[in-house]
Each structure stands twice: as structure tokens, then as C-alpha cells.
C-alpha atoms as a PDB file:
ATOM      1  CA  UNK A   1      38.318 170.349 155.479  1.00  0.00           C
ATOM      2  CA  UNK A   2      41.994 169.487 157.021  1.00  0.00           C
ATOM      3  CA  UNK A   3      41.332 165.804 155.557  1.00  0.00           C
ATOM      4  CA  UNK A   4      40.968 166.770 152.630  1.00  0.00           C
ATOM      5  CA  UNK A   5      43.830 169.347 152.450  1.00  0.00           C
ATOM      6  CA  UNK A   6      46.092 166.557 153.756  1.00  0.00           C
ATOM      7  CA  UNK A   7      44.897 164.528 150.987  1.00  0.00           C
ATOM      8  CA  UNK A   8      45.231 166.924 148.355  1.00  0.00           C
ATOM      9  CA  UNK A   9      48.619 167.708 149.582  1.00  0.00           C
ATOM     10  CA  UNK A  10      49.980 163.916 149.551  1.00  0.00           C
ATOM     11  CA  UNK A  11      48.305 163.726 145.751  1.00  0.00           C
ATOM     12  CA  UNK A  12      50.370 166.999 145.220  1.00  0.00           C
ATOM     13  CA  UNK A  13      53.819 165.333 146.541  1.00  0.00           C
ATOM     14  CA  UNK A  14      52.891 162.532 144.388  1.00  0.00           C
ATOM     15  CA  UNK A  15      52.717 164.044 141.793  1.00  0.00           C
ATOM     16  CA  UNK A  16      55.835 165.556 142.357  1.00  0.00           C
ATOM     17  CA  UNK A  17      57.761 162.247 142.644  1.00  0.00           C
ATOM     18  CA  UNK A  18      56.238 160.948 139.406  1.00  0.00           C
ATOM     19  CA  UNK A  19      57.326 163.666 137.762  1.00  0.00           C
ATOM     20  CA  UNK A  20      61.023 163.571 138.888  1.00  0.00           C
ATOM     21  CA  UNK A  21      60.775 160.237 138.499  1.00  0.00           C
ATOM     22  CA  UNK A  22      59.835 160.238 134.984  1.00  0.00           C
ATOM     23  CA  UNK A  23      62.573 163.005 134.166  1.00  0.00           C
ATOM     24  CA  UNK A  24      65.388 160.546 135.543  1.00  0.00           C
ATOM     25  CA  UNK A  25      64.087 158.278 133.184  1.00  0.00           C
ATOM     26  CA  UNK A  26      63.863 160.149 129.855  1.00  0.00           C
ATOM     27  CA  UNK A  27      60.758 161.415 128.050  1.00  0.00           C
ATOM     28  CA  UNK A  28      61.064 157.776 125.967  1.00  0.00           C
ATOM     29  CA  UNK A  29      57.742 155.780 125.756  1.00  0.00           C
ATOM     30  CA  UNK A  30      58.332 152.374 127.810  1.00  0.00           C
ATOM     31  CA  UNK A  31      56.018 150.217 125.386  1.00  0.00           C
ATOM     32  CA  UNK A  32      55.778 146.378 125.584  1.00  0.00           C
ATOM     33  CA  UNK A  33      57.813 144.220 124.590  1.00  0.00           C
ATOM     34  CA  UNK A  34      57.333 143.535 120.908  1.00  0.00           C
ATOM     35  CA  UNK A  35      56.493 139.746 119.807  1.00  0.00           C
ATOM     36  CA  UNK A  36      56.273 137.883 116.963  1.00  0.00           C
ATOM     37  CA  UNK A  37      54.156 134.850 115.984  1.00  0.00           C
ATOM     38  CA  UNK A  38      56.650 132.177 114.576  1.00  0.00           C
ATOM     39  CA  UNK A  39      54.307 129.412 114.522  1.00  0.00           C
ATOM     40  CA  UNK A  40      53.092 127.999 110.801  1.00  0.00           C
ATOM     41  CA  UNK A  41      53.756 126.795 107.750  1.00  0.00           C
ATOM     42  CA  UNK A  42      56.027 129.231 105.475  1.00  0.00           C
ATOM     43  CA  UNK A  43      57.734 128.776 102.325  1.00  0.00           C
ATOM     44  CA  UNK A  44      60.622 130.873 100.339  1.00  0.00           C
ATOM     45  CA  UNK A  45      63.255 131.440  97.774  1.00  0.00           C
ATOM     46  CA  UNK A  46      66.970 131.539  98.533  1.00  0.00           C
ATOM     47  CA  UNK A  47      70.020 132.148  97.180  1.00  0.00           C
ATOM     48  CA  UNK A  48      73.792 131.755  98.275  1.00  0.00           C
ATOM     49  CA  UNK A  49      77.402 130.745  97.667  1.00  0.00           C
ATOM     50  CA  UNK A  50      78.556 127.498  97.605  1.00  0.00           C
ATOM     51  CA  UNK A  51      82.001 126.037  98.261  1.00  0.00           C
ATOM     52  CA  UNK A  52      82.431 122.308  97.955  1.00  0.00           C
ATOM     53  CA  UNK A  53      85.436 120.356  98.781  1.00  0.00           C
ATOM     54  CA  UNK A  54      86.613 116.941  96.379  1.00  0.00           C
ATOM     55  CA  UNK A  55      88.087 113.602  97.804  1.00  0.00           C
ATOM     56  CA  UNK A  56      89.190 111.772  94.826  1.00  0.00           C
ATOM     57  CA  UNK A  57      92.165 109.966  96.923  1.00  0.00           C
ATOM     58  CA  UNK A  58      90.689 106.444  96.501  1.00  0.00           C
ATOM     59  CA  UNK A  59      88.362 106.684  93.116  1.00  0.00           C
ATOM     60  CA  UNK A  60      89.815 104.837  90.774  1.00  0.00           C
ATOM     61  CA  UNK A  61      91.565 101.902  93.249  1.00  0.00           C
ATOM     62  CA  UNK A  62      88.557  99.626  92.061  1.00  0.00           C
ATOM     63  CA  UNK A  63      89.027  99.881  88.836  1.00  0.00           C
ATOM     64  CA  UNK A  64      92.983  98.681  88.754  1.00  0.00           C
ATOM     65  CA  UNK A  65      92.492  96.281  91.406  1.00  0.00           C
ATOM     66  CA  UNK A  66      89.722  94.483  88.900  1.00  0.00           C
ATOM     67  CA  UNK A  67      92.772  94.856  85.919  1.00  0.00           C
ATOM     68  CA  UNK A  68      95.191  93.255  88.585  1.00  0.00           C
ATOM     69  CA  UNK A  69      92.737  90.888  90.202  1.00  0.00           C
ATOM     70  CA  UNK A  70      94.217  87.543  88.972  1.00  0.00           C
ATOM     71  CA  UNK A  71      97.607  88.933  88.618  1.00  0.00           C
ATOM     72  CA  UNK A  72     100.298  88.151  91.405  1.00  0.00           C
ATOM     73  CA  UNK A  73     101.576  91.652  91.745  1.00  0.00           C
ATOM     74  CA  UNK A  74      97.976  92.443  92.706  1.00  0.00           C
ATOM     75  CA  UNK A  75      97.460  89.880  95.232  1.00  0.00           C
ATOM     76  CA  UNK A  76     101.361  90.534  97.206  1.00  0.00           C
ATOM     77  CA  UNK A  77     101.869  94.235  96.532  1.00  0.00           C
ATOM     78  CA  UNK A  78      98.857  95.439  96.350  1.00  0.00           C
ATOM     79  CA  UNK A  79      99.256  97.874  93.349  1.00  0.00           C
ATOM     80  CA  UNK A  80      95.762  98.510  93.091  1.00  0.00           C
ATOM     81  CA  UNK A  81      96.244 101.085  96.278  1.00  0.00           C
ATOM     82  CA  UNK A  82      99.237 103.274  94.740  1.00  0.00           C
ATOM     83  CA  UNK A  83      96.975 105.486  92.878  1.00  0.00           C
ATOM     84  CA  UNK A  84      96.193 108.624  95.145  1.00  0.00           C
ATOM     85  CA  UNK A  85      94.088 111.211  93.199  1.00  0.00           C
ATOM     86  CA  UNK A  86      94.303 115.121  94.550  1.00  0.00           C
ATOM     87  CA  UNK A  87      91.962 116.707  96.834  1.00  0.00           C
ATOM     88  CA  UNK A  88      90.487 119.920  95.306  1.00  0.00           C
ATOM     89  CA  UNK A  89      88.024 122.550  95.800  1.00  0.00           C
ATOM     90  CA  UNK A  90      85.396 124.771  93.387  1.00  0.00           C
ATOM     91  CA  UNK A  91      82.570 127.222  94.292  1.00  0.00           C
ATOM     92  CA  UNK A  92      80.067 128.635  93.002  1.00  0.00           C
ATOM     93  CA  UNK A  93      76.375 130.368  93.158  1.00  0.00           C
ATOM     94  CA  UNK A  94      73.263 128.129  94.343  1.00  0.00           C
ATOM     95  CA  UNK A  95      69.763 129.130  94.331  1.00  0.00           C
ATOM     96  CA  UNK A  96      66.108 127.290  95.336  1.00  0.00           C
ATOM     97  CA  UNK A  97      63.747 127.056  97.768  1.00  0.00           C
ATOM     98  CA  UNK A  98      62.199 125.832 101.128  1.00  0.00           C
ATOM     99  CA  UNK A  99      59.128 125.002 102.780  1.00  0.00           C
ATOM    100  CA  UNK A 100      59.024 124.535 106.420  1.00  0.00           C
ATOM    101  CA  UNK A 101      56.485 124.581 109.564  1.00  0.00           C
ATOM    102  CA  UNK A 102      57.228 125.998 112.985  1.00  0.00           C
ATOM    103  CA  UNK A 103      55.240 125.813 116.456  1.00  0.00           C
ATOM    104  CA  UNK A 104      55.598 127.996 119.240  1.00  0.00           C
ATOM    105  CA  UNK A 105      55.928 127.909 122.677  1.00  0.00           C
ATOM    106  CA  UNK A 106      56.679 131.203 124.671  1.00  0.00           C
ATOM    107  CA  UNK A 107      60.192 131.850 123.014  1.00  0.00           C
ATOM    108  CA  UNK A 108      60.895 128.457 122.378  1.00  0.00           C
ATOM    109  CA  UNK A 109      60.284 127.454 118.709  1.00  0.00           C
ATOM    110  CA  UNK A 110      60.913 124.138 116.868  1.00  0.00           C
ATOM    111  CA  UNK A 111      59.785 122.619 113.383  1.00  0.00           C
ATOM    112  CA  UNK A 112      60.971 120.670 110.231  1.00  0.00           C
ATOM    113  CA  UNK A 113      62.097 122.186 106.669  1.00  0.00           C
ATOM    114  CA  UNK A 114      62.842 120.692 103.417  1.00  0.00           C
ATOM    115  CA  UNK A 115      65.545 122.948 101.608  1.00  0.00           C
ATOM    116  CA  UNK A 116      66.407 122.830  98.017  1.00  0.00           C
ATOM    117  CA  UNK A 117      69.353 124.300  96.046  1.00  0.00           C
ATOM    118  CA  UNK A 118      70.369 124.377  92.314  1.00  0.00           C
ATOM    119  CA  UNK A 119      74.463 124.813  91.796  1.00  0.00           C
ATOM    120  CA  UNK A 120      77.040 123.517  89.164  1.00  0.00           C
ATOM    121  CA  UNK A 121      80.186 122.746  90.844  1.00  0.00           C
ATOM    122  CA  UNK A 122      82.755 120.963  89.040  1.00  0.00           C
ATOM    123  CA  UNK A 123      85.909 119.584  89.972  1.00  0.00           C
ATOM    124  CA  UNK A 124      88.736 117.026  88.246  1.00  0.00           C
ATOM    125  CA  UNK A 125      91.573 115.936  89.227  1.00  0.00           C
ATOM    126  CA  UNK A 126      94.210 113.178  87.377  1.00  0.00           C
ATOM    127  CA  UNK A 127      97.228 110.989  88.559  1.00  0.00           C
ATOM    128  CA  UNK A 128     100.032 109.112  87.036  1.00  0.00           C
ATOM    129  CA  UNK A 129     102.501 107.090  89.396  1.00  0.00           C
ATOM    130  CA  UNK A 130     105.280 104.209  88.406  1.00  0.00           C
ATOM    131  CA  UNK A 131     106.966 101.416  90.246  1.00  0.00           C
ATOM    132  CA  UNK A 132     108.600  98.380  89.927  1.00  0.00           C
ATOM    133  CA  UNK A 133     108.025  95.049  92.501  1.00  0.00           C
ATOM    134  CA  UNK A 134     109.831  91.747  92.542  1.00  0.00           C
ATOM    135  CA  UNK A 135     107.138  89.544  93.131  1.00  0.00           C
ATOM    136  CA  UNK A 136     107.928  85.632  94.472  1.00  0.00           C
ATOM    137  CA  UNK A 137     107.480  84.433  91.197  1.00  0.00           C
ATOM    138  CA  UNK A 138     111.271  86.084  90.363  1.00  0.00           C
ATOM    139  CA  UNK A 139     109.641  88.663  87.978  1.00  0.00           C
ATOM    140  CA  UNK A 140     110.226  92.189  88.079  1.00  0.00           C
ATOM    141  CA  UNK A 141     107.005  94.197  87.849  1.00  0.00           C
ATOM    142  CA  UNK A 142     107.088  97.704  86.338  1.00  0.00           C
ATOM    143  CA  UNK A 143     103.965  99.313  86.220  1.00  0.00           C
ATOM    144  CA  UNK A 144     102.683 102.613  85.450  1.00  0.00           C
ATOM    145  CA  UNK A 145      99.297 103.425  86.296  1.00  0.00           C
ATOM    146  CA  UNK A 146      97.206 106.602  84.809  1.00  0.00           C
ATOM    147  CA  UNK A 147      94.021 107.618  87.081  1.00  0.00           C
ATOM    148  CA  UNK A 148      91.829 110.939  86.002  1.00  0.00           C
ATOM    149  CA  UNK A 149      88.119 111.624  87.799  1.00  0.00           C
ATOM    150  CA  UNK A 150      85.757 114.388  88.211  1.00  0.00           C
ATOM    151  CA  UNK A 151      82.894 115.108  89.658  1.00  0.00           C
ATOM    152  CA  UNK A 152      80.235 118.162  89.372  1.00  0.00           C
ATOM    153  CA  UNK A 153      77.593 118.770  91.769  1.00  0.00           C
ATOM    154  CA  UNK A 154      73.999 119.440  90.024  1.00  0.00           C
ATOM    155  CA  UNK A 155      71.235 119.598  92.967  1.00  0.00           C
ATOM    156  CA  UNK A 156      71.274 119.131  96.292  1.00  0.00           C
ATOM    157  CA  UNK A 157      68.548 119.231  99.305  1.00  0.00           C
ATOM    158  CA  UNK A 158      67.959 118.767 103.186  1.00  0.00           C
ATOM    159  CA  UNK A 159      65.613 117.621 105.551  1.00  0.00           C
ATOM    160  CA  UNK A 160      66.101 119.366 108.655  1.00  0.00           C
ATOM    161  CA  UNK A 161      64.857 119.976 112.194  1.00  0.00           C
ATOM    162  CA  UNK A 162      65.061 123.086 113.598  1.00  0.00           C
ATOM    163  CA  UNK A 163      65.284 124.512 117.151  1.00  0.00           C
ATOM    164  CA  UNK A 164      65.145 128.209 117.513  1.00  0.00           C
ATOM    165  CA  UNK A 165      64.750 131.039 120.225  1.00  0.00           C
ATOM    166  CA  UNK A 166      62.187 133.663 119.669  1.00  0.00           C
ATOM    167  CA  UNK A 167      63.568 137.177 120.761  1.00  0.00           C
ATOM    168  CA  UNK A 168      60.389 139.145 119.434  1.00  0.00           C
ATOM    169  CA  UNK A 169      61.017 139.747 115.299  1.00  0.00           C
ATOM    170  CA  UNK A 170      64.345 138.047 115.587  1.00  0.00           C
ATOM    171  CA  UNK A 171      64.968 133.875 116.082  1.00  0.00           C
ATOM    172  CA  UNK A 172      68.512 132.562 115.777  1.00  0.00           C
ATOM    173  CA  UNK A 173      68.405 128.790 115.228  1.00  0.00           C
ATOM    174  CA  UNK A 174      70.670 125.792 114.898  1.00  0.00           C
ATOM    175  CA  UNK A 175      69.862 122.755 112.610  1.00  0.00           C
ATOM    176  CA  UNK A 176      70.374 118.822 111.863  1.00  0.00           C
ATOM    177  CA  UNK A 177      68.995 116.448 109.097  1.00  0.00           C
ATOM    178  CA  UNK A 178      69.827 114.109 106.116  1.00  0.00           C
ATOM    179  CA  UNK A 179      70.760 115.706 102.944  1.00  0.00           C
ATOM    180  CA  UNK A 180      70.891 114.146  98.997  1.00  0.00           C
ATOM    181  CA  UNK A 181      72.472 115.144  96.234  1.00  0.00           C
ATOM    182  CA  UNK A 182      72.685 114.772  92.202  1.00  0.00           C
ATOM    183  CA  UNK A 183      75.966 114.037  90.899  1.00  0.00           C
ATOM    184  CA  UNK A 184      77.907 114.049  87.739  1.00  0.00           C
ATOM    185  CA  UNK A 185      80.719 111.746  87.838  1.00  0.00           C
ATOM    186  CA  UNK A 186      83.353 110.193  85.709  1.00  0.00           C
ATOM    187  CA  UNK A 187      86.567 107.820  86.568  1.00  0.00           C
ATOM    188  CA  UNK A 188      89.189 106.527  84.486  1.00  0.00           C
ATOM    189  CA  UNK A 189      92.126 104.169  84.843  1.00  0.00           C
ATOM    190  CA  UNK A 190      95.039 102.793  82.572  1.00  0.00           C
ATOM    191  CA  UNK A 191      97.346  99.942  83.988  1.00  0.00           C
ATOM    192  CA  UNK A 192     100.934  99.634  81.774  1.00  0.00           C
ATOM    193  CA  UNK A 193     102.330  96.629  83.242  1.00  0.00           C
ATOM    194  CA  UNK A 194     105.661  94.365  82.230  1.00  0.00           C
ATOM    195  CA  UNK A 195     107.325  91.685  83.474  1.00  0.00           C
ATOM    196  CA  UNK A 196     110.891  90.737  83.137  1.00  0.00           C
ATOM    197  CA  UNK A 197     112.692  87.578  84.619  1.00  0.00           C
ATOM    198  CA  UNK A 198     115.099  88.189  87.216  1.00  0.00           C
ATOM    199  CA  UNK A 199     115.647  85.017  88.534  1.00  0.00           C
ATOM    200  CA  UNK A 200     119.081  83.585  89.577  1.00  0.00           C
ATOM    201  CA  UNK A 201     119.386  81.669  85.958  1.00  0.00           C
ATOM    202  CA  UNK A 202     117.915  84.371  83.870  1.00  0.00           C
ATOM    203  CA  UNK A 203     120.796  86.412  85.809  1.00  0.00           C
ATOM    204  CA  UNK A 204     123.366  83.892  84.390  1.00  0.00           C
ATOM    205  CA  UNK A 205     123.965  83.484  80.730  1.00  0.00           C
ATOM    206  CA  UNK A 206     126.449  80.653  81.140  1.00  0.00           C
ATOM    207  CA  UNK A 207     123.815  78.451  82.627  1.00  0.00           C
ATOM    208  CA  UNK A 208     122.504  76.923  79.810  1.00  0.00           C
ATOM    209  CA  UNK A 209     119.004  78.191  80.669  1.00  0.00           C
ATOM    210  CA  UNK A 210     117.472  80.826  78.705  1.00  0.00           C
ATOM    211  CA  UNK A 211     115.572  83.358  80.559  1.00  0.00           C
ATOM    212  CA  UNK A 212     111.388  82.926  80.742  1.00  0.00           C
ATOM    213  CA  UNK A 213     109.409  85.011  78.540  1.00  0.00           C
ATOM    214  CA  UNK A 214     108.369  88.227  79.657  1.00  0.00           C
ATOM    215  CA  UNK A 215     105.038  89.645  79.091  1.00  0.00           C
ATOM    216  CA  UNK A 216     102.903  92.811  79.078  1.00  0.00           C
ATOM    217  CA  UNK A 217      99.452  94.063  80.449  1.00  0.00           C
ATOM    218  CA  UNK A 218      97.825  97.310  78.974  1.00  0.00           C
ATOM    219  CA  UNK A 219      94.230  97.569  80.101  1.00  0.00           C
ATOM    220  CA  UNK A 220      91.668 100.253  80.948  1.00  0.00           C
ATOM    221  CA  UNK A 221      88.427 100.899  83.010  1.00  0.00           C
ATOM    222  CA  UNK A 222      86.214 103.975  82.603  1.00  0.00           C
ATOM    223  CA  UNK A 223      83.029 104.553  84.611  1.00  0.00           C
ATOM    224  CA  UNK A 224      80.959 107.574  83.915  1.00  0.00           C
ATOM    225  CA  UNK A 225      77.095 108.333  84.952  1.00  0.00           C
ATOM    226  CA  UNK A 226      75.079 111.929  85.117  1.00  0.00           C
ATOM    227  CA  UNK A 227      72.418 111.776  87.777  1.00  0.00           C
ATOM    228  CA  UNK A 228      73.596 109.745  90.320  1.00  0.00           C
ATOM    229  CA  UNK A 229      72.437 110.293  94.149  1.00  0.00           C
ATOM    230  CA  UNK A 230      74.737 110.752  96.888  1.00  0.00           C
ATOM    231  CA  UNK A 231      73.515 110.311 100.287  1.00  0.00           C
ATOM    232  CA  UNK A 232      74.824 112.409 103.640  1.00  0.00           C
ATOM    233  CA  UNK A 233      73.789 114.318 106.085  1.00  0.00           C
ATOM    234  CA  UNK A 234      73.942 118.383 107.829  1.00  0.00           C
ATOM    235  CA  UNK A 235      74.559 120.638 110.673  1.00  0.00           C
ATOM    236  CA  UNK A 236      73.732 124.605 110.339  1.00  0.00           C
ATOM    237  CA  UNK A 237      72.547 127.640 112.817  1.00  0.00           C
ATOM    238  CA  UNK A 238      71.140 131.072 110.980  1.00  0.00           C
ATOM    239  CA  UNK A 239      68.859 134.395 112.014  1.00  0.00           C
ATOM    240  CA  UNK A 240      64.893 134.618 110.712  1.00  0.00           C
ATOM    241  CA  UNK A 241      63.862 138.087 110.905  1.00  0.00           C
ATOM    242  CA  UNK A 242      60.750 139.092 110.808  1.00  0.00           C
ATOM    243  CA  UNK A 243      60.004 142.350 108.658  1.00  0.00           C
ATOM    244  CA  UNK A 244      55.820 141.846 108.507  1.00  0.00           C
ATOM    245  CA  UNK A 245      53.641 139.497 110.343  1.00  0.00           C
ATOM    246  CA  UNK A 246      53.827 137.250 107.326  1.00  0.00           C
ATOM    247  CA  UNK A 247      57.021 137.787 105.759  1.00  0.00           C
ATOM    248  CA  UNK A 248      60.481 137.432 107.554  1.00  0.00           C
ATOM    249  CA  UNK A 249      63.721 137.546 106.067  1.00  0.00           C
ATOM    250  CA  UNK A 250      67.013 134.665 106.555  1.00  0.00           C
ATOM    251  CA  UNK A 251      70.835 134.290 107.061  1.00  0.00           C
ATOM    252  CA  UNK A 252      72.061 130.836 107.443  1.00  0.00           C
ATOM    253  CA  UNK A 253      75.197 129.158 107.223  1.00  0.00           C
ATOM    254  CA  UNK A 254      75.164 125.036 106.383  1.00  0.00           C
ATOM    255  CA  UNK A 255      77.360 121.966 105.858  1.00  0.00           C
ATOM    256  CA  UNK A 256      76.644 119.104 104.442  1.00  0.00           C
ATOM    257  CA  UNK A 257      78.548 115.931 103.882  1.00  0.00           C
ATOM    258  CA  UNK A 258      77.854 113.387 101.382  1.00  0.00           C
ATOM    259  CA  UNK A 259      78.925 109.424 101.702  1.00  0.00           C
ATOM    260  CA  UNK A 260      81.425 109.099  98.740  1.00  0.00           C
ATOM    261  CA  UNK A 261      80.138 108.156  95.695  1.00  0.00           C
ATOM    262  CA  UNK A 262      82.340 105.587  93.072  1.00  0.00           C
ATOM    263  CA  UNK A 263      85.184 106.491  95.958  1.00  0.00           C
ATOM    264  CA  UNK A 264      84.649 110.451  95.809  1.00  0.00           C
ATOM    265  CA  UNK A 265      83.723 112.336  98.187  1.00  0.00           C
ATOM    266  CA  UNK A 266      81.961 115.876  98.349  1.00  0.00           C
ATOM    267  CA  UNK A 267      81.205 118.207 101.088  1.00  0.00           C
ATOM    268  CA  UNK A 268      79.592 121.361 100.971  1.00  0.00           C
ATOM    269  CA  UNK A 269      79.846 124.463 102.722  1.00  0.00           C
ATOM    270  CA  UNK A 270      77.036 127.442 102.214  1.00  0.00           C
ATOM    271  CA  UNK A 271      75.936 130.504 102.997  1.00  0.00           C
ATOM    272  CA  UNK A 272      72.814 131.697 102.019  1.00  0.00           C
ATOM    273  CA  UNK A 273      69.695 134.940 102.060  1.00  0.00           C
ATOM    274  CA  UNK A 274      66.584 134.360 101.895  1.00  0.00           C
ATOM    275  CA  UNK A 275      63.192 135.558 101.939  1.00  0.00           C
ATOM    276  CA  UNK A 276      60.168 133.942 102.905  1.00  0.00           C
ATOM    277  CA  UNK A 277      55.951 134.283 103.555  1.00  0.00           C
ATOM    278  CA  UNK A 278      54.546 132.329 106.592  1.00  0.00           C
ATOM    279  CA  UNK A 279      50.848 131.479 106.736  1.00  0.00           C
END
């Protein structure tokens, strides 16, 4: 009989404590920790805002140095590098879709996607510069040189890898890959070029010898294609948030940067929502 009163009184002053205990503590439920199954293959529609910067600066060189490529003005003063087209930028909406598989380990979570987005960004930009060279020859060189390009941005897609943290329903990520792109594109270039004869004689009219004959160069090159594929590649982080076991929600920010094309240059900067099913 006194063991068990002793015991019944320590169960009592247990009791006690676990009660006090749990009234620090709150009357909250202290569940587990909530997790979410990121591994699989998932695919999803997107849609976001697109701002793309233009680097026309060089685009139409080419095309004057082939007007000026037997020409000695070309080959001392280099007139083929005066043009210097604008930078610019345009924006606009994008829209597509992705397909992507992840696997799981613990919270760590890595996989591949292929991304695809839809946009029409369009951008021009024009030049016109003059100058005048004395070339060895004696000749005095004025030349006026008329540049125009654009450039609009159709499609563009990425193949990433992706390495993410899983923090139950919620995995921030961070992302690398090649991208390509589909892109309008149009350059343009007139050359007005004379020459006059400045030499020491031509200078004198008492000399006896009349001046050399002058001349003149008008010529033009214009390049234009729809379709063509620029080549680059992209960094990016975002959230995935999962809403269902199958269905999780995305914020992402990426850049992308394309190898010029014809001597322009795009990059691309994006933010994007999407919404996606995993299987």
C-alpha cells in the first residue's frame, strides 16, 4: 500500500509538470514537419515580361568594309569602322511552356528543364556620320555613310539544370544552361564617297599641270532574313511552391544572352509565373 501511494503520487506530480509545461508552451498542436515530394517529371504553362536589350554598334561595319574593300581609304583609314549604330531597349509580354524532371534527396533537389517562350520584341536603330581623309595617294576622301538595322525577337528557349533546396512545399532554386533564339533581322548600308586631288600641283594653277580627275562611289548593301537562330546561353534562381501534391506554382527571374547575330546583339531579361502538374 505505501508503494503504491508513492507511485501514484510521483504519476500525480507528473502530471502536474506536463501540464505546466504544456501551458508555457501554448495550447498549439506541435505537428511534424510538413514535406513535399519534389521528385518527377512535371510540365507547365508560363507567362511573363520580357525586357531585351539591342547592340547594333558594329552591324553594318561588314557591309561598308565589302563597298570599301579595294578602295585605299578602306585599307589606311579604315572607314568601314566609323559607323556606330545606337544601343536600345523594347519589352514586352512572353508566354509558353516547360517540361522538366527533378530527383530528390532529403532537401537537396536537382534536375534538367527545357523552357519555351513566345514574345515579339522589336527594336531599330539608324546612323548617318561624315568625314573627310587625305589618303597617300594626295586625294581628299569625303564620305558619308548611312547605316539603319533592326532586329525583333520571335521565340526563344533554354536548357537548364537546376539545383534547388526543399524547405517542405517551398524550393528556391538557382539555374544555368544554353539558350536559342528566333530572330528577325534586317541591316542596311549606303557609302557616298568623292575624291578630289589635293596634291601639291593640283594646289598650283601656274604649274602647267592640270589637276587628276576626281571620282565618286555611291553603293549599297542590304541584308535581311526572318527566322534566323541565335545561339547563347543563361543564369536564373526562382521559388516552386507547392499548392497540391501534384501541382505547385513558380516565380523565376532569368537572363539570357545571345552571341550577336549579323553584328547585333540581344540579351534578355525576364520575369515570369507559372503553374505546373508533376507526375
Amino acid at each position: 500500500m505505501r508503494a503504491a501511494a508513492v507511485l501514484g503520487l510521483a504519476g500525480l506530480l507528473f502530471a502536474n509538470e506536463a501540464m505546466a509545461a504544456d501551458y508555457l508552451r501554448g495550447t498549439a498542436y506541435e505537428g511534424p514537419t510538413e514535406s513535399y515530394n519534389w521528385a518527377g517529371v512535371y510540365i507547365g504553362g508560363q507567362v511573363g515580361y520580357t525586357g531585351a536589350d539591342f547592340n547594333f554598334g558594329s552591324a553594318t561595319q561588314s557591309q561598308v568594309a565589302d563597298i570599301l574593300r579595294s578602295t585605299l581609304l578602306e585599307n589606311e583609314a579604315q572607314a568601314s569602322k566609323l559607323p556606330k549604330l545606337s544601343n536600345g531597349s523594347a519589352n514586352g509580354t512572353s508566354y509558353g511552356g516547360f517540361v522538366g524532371y527533378n530527383a530528390q534527396w532529403g532537401e537537396a533537389v536537382v534536375g534538367f528543364e527545357a523552357n519555351y517562350s513566345h514574345t515579339s520584341i522589336l527594336k531599330t536603330a539608324n546612323d548617318v556620320i561624315s568625314r573627310s581623309f587625305t589618303t597617300s595617294d594626295n586625294f581628299r576622301n569625303d564620305i558619308t555613310i548611312i547605316s539603319n538595322a533592326s532586329a525583333r525577337l520571335i521565340d526563344f528557349a533554354t536548357l537548364r539544370a537546376r539545383a534547388g533546396y526543399a524547405a517542405g512545399p517551398f524550393m528556391p532554386y538557382m539555374m544555368a544552361g544554353l539558350a536559342v533564339g528566333v530572330v528577325d533581322y534586317s541591316r542596311s548600308a549606303t557609302v557616298n564617297l568623292t575624291g578630289t586631288d589635293v596634291s601639291p600641283s593640283a594646289q598650283d594653277p601656274n604649274d602647267g599641270i592640270p589637276p587628276r580627275p576626281g571620282y565618286t562611289l555611291v553603293d549599297s548593301r542590304t541584308d535581311a532574313k526572318n527566322g534566323a537562330i541565335a545561339f547563347g546561353y543563361m543564369f536564373g534562381a526562382g521559388i516552386d511552391i507547392g499548392l497540391l501534391p501534384n501541382l505547385f506554382v513558380r516565380g523565376e527571374y532569368e537572363w539570357v544572352q545571345f552571341i550577336p547575330v549579323r553584328g547585333i546583339e540581344i540579351q534578355t531579361n525576364t520575369f515570369r509565373t507559372a503553374l505546373a502538374l508533376k507526375f
